[in-house]
Protein backbone atom coordinates (compact mmCIF):
# COMPACT_ATOMS: atom_id res chain seq x y z
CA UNK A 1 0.00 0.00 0.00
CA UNK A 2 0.81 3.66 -0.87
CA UNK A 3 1.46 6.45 2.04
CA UNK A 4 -1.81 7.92 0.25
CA UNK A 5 -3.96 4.86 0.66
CA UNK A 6 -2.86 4.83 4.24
CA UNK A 7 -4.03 8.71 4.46
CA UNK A 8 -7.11 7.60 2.61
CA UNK A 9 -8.23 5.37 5.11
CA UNK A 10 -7.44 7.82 8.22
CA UNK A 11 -9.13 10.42 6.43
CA UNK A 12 -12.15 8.50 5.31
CA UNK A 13 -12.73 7.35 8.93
CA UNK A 14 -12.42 11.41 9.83
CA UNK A 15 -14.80 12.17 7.46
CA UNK A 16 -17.46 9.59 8.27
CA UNK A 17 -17.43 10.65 11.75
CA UNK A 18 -17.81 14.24 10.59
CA UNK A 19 -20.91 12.98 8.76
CA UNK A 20 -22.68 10.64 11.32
CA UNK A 21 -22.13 13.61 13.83
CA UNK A 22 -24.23 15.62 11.61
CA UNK A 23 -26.96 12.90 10.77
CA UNK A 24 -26.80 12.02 14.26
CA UNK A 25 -27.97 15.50 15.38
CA UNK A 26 -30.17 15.98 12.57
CA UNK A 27 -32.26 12.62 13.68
CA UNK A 28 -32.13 13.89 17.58
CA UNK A 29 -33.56 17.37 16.63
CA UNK A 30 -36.45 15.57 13.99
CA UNK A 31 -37.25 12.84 16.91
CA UNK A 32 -37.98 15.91 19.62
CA UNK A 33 -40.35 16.96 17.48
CA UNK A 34 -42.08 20.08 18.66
CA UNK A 35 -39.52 20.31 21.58
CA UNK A 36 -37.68 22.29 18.81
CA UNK A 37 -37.62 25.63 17.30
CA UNK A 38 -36.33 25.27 14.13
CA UNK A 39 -34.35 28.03 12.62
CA UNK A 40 -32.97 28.20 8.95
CA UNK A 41 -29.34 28.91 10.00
CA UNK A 42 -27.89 25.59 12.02
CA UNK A 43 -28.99 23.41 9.45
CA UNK A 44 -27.73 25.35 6.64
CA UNK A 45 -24.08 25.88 7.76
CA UNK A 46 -24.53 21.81 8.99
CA UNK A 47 -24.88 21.24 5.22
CA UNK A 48 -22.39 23.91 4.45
CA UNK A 49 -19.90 21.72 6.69
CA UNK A 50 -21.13 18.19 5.16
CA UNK A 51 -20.39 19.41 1.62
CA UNK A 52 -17.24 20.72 2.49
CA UNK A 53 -15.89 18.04 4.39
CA UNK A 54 -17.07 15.73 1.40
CA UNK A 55 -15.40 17.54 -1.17
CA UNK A 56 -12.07 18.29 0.02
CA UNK A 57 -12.23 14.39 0.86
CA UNK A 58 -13.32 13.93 -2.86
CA UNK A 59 -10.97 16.74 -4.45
CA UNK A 60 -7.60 14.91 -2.09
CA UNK A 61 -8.82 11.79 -4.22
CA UNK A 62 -8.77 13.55 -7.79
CA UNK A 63 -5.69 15.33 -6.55
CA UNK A 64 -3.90 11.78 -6.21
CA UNK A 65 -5.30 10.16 -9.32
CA UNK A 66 -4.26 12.98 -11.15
CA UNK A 67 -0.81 12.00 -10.44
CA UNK A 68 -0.04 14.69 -8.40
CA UNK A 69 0.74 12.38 -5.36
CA UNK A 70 3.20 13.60 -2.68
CA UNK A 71 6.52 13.64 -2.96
CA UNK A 72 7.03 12.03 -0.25
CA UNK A 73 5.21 10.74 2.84
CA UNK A 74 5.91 11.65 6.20
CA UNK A 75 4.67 12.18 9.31
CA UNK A 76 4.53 15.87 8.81
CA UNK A 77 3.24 16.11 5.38
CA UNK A 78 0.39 13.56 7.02
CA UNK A 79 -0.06 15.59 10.36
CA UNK A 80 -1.23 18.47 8.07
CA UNK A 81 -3.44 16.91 5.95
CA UNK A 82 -4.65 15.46 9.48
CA UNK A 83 -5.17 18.88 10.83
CA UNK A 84 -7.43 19.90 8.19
CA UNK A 85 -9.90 17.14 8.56
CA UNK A 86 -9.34 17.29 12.05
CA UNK A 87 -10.79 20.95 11.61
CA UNK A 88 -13.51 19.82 9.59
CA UNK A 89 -14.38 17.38 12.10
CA UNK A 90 -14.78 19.83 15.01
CA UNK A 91 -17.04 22.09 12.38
CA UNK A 92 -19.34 19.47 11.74
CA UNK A 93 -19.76 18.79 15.31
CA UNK A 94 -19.90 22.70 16.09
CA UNK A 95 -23.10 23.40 13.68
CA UNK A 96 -25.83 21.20 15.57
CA UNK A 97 -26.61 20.16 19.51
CA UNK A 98 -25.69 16.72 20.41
CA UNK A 99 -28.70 16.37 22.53
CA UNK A 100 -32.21 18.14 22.44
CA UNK A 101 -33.27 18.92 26.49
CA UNK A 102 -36.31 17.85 27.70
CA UNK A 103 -37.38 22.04 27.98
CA UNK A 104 -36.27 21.95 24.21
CA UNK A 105 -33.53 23.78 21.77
CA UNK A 106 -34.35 27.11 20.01
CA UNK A 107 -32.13 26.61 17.02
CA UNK A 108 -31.26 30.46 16.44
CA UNK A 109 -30.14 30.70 19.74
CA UNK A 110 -28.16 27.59 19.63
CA UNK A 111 -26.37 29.00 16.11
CA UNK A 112 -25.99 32.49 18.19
CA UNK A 113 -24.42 30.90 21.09
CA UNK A 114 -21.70 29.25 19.51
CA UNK A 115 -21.51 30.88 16.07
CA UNK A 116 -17.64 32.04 17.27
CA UNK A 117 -16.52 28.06 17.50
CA UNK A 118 -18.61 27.61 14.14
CA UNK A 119 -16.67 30.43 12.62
CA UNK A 120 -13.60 30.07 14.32
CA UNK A 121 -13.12 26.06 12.50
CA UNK A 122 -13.80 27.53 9.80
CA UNK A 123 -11.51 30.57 9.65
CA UNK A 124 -8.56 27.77 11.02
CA UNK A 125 -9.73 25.75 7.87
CA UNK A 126 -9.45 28.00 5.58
CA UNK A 127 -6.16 29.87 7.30
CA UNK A 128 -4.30 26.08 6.94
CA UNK A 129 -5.25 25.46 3.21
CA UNK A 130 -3.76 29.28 2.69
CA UNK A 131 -0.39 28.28 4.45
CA UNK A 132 -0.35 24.67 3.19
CA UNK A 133 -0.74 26.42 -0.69
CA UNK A 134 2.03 28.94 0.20
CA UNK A 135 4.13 25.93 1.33
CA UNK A 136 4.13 23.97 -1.65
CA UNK A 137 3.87 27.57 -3.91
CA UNK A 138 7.79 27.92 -2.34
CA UNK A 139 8.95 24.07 -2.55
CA UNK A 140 7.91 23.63 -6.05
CA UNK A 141 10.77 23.68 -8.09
CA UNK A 142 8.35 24.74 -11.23
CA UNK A 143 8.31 28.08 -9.32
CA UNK A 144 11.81 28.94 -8.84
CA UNK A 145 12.93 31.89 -10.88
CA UNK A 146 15.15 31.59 -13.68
């Protein structure tokens, strides 16, 4: 086996955690029933965080078959990759409550109380893939001047 298939299956696991977090919550908050106040905003940044999570999984994948694979596995080129789905993870889990209380959930306030951890994954998310593209912008020896 590859280092990349080895990476695959770490980061498939991540992501189907990320995902049965979300589906999790979703079947918690549709089982309460009326014990919830729905509000448009949790569920949409939960599917925000599903799609994303599936399609940097998916675009890693394409990125390999494309023959772009790394040059060469180690720990640290892993632990970053790691990192980023790690991030994901803790988005996923950020966007809906775990458990509906028996006095029930209002939704907005649920988004309002924790929209800086929401937004806060997400801004570390997006701040990694910036350094990790800056990283391999400089070690690319297709962009060293002539």
């Amino acid at each position: 086996m590859s280092g990349f298939e080895y990476e695959a299956i770490f980061i498939g696991i991540v992501v189907g955690l990320s995902l049965q977090n979300i589906l999790s919550s979703i079947h918690k908050l549709v089982e309460a029933g009326r014990r919830v106040r729905w509000h448009w905003m949790a569920p949409a940044i939960a599917v925000e965080a599903s799609v994303l999570t599936l399609a940097n999984f998916w675009f890693m994948w394409l990125y390999n078959r494309a023959g772009a694979q790394h040059q060469q596995m180690t720990f640290l080129t892993f632990l970053e990759v790691a990192l980023a789905f790690g991030l994901l993870f803790l988005l996923c889990a950020a966007t809906l409550p775990d458990e509906v209380p028996e006095q029930g959930i209002d939704l907005e306030a649920y988004y309002y109380a924790n929209r800086h951890r929401i937004w806060g994954f997400s801004a570390g998310f997006y701040f990694l893939g910036v350094c990790l593209s800056v990283q391999q912008a400089i070690s690319d020896p297709a962009n060293t001047p002539v």
